[in-house]
N, C-alpha and C. Protein backbone atom coordinates (compact mmCIF):
# COMPACT_ATOMS: atom_id res chain seq x y z
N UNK A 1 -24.95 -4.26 -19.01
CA UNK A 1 -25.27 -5.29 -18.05
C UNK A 1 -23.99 -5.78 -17.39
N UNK A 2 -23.91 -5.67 -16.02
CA UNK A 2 -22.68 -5.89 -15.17
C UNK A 2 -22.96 -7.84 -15.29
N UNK A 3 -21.71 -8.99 -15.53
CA UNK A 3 -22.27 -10.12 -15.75
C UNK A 3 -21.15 -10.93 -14.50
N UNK A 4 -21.00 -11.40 -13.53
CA UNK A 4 -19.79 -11.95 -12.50
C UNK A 4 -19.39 -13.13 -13.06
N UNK A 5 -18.30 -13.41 -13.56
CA UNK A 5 -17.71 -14.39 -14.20
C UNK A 5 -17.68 -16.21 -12.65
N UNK A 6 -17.06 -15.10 -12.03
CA UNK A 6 -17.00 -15.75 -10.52
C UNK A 6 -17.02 -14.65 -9.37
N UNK A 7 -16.47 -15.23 -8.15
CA UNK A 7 -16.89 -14.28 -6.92
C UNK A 7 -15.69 -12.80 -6.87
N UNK A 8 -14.52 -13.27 -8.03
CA UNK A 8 -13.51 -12.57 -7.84
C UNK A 8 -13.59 -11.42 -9.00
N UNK A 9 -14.21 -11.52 -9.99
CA UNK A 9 -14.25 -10.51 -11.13
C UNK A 9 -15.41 -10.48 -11.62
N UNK A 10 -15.82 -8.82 -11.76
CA UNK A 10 -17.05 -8.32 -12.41
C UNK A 10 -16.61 -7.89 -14.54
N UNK A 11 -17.70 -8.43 -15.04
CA UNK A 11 -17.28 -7.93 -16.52
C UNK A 11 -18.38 -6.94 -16.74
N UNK A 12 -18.36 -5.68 -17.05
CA UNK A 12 -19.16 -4.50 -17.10
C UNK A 12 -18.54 -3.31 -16.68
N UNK A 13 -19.65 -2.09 -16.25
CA UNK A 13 -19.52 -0.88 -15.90
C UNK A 13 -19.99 -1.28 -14.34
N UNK A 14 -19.31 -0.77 -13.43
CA UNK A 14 -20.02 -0.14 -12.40
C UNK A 14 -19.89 1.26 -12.17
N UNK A 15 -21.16 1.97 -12.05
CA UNK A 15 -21.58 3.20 -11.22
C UNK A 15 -21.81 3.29 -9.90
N UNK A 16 -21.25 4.43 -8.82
CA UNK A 16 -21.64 4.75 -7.75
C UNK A 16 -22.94 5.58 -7.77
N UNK A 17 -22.80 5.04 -6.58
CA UNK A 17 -24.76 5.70 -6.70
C UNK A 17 -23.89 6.70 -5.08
N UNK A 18 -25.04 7.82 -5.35
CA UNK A 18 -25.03 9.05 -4.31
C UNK A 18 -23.85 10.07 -4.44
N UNK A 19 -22.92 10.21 -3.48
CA UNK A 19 -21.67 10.83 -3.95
C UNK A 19 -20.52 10.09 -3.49
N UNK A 20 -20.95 8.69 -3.40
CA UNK A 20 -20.02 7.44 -3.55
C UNK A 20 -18.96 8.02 -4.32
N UNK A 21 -17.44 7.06 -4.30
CA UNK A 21 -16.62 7.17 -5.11
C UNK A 21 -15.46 5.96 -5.45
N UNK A 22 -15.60 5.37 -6.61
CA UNK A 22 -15.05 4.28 -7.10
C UNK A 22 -13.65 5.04 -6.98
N UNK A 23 -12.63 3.95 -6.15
CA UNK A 23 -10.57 4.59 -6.48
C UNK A 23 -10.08 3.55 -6.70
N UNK A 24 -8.94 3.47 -7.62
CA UNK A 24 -8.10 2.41 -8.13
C UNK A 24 -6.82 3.03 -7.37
N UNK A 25 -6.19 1.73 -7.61
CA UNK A 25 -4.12 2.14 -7.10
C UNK A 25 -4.06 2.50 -5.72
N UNK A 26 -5.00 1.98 -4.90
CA UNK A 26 -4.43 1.70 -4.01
C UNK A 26 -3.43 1.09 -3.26
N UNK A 27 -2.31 1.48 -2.75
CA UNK A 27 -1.39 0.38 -2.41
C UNK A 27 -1.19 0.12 -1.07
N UNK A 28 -0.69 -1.02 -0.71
CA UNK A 28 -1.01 -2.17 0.36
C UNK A 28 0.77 -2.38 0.79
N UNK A 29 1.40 -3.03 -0.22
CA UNK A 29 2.44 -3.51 0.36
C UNK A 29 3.80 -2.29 0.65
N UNK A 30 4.55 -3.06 0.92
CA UNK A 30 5.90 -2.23 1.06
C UNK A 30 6.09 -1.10 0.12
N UNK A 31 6.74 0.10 1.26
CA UNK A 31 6.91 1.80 0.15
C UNK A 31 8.60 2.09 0.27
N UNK A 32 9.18 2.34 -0.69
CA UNK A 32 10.28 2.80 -0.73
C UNK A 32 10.69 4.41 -1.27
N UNK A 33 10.85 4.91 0.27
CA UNK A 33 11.29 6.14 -0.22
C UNK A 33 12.19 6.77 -0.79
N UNK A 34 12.82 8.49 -1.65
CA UNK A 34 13.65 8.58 -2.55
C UNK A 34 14.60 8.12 -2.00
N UNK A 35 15.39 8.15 -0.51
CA UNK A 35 16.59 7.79 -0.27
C UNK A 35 16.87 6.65 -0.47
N UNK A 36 15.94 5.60 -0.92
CA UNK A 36 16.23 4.46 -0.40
C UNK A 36 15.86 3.31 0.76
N UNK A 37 14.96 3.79 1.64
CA UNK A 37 14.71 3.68 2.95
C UNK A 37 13.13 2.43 2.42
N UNK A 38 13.40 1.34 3.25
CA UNK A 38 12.40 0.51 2.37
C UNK A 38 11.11 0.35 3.91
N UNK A 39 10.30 1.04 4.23
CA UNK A 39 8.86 0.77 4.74
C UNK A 39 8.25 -0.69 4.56
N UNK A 40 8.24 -1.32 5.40
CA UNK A 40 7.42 -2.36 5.40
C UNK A 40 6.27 -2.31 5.50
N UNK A 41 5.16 -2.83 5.08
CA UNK A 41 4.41 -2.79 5.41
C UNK A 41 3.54 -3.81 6.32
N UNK A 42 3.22 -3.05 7.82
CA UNK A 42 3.26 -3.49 8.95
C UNK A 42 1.31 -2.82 8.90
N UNK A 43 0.90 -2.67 8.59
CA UNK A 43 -0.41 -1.97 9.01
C UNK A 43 -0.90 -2.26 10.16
N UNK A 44 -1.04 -1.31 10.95
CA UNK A 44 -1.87 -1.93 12.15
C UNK A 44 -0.75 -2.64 13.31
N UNK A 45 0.53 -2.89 13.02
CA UNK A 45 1.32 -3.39 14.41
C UNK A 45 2.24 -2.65 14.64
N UNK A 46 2.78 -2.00 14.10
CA UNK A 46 4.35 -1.18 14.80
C UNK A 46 3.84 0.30 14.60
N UNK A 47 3.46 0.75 12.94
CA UNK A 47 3.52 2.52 12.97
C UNK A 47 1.66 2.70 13.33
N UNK A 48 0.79 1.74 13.30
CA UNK A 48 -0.18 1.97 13.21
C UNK A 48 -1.02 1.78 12.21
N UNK A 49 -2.34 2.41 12.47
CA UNK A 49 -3.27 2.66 10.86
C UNK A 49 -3.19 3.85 10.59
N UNK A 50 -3.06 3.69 9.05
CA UNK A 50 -2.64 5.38 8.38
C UNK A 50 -3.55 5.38 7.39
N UNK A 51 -3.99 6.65 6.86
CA UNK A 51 -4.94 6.75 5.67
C UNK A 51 -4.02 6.76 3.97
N UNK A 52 -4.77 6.45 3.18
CA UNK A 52 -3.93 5.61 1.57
C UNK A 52 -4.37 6.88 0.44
N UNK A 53 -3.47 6.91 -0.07
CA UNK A 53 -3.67 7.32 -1.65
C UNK A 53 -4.56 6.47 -2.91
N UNK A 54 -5.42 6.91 -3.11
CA UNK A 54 -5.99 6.70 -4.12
C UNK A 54 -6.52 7.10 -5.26
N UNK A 55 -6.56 6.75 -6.93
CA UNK A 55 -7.07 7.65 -7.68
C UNK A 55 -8.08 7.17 -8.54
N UNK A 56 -9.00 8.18 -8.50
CA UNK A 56 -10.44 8.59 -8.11
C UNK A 56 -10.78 8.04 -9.36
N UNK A 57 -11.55 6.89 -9.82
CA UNK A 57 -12.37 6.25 -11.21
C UNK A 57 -13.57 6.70 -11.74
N UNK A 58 -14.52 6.77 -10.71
CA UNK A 58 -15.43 7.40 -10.96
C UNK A 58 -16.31 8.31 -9.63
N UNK A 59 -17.08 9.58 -10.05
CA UNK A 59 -17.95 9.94 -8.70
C UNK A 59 -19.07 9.49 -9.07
N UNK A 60 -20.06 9.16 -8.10
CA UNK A 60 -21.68 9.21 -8.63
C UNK A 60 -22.07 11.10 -8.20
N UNK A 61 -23.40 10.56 -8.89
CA UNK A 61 -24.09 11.65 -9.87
C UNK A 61 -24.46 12.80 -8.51
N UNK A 62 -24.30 12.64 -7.30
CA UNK A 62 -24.37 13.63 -6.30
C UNK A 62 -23.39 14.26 -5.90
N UNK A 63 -21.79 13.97 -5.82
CA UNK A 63 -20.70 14.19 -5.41
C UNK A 63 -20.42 15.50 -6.26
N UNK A 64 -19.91 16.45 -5.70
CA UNK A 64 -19.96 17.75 -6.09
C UNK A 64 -18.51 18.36 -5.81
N UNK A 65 -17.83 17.40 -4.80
CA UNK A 65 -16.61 17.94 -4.71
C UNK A 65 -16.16 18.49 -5.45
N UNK A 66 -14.80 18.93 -5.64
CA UNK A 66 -14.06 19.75 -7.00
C UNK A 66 -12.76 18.75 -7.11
N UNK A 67 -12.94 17.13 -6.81
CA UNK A 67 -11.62 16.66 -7.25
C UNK A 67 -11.99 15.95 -8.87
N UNK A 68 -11.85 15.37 -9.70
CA UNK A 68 -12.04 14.90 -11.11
C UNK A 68 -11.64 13.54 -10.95
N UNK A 69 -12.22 13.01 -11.75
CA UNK A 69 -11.50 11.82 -12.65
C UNK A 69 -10.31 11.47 -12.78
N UNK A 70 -9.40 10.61 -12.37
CA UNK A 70 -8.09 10.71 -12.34
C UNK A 70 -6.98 11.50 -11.15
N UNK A 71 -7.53 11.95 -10.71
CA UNK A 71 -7.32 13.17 -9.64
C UNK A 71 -6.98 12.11 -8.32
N UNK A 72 -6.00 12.55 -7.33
CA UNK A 72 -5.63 11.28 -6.63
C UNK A 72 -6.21 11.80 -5.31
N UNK A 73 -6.87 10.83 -4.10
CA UNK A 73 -7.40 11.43 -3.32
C UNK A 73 -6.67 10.64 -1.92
N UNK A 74 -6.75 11.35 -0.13
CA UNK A 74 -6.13 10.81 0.32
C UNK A 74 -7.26 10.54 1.28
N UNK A 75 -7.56 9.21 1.42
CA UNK A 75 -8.23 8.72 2.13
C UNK A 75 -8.32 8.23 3.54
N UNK A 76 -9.33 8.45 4.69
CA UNK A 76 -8.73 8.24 5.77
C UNK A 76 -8.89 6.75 6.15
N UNK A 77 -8.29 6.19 7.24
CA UNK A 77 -7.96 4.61 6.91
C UNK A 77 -9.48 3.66 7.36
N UNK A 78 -9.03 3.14 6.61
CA UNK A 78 -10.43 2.06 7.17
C UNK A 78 -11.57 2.70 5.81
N UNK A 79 -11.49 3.22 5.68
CA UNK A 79 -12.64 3.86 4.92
C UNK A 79 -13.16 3.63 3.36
N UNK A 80 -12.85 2.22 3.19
CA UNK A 80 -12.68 1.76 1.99
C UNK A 80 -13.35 0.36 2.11
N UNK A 81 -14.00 0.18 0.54
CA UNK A 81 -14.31 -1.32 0.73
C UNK A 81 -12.99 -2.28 0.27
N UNK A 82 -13.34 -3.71 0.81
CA UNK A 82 -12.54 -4.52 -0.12
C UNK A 82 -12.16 -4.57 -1.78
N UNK A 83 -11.54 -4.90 -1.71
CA UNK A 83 -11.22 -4.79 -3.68
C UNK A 83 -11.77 -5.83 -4.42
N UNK A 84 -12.93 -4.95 -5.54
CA UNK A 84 -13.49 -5.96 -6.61
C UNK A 84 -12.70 -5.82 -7.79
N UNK A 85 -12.03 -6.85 -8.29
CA UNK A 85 -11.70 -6.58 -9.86
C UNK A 85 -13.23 -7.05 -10.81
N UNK A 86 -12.80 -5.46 -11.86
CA UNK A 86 -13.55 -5.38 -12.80
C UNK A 86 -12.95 -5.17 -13.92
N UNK A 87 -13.54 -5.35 -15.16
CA UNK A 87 -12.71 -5.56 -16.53
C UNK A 87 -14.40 -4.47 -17.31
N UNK A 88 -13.81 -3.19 -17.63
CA UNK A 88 -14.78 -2.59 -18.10
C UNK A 88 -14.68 -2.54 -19.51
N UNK A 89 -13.68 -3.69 -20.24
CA UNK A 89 -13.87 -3.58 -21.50
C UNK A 89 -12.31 -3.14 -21.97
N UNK A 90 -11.38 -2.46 -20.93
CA UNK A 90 -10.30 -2.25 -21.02
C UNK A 90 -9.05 -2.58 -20.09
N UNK A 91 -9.17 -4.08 -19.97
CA UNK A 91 -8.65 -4.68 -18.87
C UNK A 91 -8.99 -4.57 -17.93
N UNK A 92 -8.28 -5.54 -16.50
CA UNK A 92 -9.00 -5.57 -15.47
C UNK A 92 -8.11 -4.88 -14.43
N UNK A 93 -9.14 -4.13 -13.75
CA UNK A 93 -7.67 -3.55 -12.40
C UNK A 93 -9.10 -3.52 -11.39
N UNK A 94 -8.55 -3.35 -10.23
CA UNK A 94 -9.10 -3.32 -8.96
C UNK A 94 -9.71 -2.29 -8.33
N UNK A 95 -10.81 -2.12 -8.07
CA UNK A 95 -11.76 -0.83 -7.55
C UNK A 95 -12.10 -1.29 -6.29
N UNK A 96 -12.46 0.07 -5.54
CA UNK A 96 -12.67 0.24 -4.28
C UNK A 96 -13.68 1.22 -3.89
N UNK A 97 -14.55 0.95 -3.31
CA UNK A 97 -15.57 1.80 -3.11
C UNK A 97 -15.17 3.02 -1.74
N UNK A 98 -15.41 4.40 -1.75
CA UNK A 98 -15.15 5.09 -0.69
C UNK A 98 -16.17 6.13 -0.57
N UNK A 99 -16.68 7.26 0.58
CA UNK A 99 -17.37 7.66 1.01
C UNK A 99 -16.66 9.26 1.10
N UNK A 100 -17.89 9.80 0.05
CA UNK A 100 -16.50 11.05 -0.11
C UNK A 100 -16.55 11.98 1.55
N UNK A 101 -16.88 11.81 2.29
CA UNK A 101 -16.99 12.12 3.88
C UNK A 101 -15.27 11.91 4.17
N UNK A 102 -15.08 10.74 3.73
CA UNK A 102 -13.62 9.66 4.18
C UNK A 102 -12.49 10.75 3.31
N UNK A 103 -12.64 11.32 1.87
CA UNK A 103 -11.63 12.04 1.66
C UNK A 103 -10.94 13.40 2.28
N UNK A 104 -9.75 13.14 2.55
CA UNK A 104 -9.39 14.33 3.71
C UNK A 104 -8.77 15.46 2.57
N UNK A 105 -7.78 15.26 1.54
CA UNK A 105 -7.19 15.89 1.03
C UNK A 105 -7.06 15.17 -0.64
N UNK A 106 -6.91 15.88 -1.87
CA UNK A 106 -7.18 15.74 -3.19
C UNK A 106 -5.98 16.39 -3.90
N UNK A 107 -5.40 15.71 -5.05
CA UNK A 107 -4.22 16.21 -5.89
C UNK A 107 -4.34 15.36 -7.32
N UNK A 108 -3.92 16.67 -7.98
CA UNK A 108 -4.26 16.76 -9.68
C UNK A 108 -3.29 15.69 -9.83
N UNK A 109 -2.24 15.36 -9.04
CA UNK A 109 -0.49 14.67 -9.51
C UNK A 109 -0.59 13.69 -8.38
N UNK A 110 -0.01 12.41 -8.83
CA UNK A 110 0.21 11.47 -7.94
C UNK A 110 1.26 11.90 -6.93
N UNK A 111 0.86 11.56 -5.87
CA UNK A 111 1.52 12.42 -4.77
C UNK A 111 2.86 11.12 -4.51
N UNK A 112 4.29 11.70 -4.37
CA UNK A 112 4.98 10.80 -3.91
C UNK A 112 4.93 10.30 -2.54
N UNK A 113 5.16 8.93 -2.35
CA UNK A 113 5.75 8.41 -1.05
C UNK A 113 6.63 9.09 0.16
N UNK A 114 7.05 10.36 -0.56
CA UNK A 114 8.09 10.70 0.92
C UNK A 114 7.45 11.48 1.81
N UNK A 115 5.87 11.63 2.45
CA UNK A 115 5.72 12.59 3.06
C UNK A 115 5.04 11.46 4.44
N UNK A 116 5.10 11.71 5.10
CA UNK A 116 4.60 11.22 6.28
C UNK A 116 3.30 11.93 7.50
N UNK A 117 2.82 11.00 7.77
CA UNK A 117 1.49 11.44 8.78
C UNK A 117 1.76 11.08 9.91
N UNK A 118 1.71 12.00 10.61
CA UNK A 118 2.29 11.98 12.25
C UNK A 118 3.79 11.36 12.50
N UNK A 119 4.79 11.16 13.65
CA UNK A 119 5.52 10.80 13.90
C UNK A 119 5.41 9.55 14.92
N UNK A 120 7.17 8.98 14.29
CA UNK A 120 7.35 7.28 15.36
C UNK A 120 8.22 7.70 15.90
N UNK A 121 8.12 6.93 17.57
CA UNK A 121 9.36 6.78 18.39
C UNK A 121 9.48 5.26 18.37
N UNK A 122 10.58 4.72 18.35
CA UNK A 122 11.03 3.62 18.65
C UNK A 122 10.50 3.11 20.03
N UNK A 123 11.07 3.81 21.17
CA UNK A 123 9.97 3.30 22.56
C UNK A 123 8.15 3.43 22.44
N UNK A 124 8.12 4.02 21.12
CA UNK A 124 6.76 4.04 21.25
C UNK A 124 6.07 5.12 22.58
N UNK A 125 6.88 5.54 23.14
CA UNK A 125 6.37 6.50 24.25
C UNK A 125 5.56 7.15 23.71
N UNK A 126 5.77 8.26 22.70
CA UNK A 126 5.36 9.46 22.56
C UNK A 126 4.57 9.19 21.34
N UNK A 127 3.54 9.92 20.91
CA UNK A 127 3.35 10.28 19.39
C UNK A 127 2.91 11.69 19.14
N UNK A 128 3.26 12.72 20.24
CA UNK A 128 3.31 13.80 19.74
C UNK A 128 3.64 14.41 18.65
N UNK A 129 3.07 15.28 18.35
CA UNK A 129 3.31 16.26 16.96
C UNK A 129 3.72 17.31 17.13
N UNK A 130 5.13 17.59 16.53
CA UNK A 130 5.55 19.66 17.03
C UNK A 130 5.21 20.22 16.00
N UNK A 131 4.11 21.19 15.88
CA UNK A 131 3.43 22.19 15.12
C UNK A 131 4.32 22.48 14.11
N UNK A 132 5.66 22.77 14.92
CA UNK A 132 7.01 23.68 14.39
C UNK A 132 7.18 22.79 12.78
N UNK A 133 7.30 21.85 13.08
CA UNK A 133 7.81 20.71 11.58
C UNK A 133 6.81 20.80 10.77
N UNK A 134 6.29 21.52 10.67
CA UNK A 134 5.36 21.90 9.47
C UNK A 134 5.75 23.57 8.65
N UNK A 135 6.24 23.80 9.42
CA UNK A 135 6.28 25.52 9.00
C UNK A 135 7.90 25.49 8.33
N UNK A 136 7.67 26.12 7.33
CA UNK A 136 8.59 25.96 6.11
C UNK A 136 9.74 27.20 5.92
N UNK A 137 10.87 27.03 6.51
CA UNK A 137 11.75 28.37 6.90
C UNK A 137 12.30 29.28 6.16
């Protein structure tokens, strides 16, 4: 029996129903990459909206994908609910409901911070993409 203490924390199990998918560890604030280089986090005013890392708590009973339990998934932005904390008996951390439609890409290993989605110009002119910066020499 799921029991709401208040509006901010659930004490129980929740299940997704369909091929829903419960993700924890999502992160929000500031990223610091290996060099050093500290990312603010600006969402939505200077680099844009970008899609988040998340890892995967539970699927419901239709989801067939091939990512697992624990398995980190990369989600495209917006595509997430707000965060309920729940305490399933083993402390409380924060879940997020997502739509496995919304997952673009899946990894067994927490993926580090240094890789980037699309490019910034400072004038903001451009946001082209050169094919070329992908191909590995």
């Amino acid at each position: 029996m799921v029991q709401a203490n208040n509006l901010n924390t659930v004490n129980g199990v929740l299940e997704p129903v369909g091929n829903r998918v419960l993700v924890t560890d999502m992160y929000f604030g500031e990223q610091k990459t290996n060099s050093g280089l500290i990312i603010s986090s600006d969402n939505g005013k200077t680099r844009g909206v970008y899609p988040r890392w998340a890892r995967v708590h539970k699927k419901g009973p239709d989801n067939n994908d091939p990512y697992n339990i624990g398995d980190w998934v990369l989600v495209e932005h917006g595509r997430w609910t707000r965060g309920i904390k729940i305490n399933e008996g083993d402390g409380e951390t924060v879940v997020r409901m997502i739509e496995a439609e919304a997952v673009m890409i899946w990894s067994d290993e927490k993926p580090d911070n240094t890789f980037t989605i699309g490019k910034e110009f400072d004038d903001m002119s451009s946001f082209d993409i050169d094919p070329q910066t992908f191909i590995n020499n």
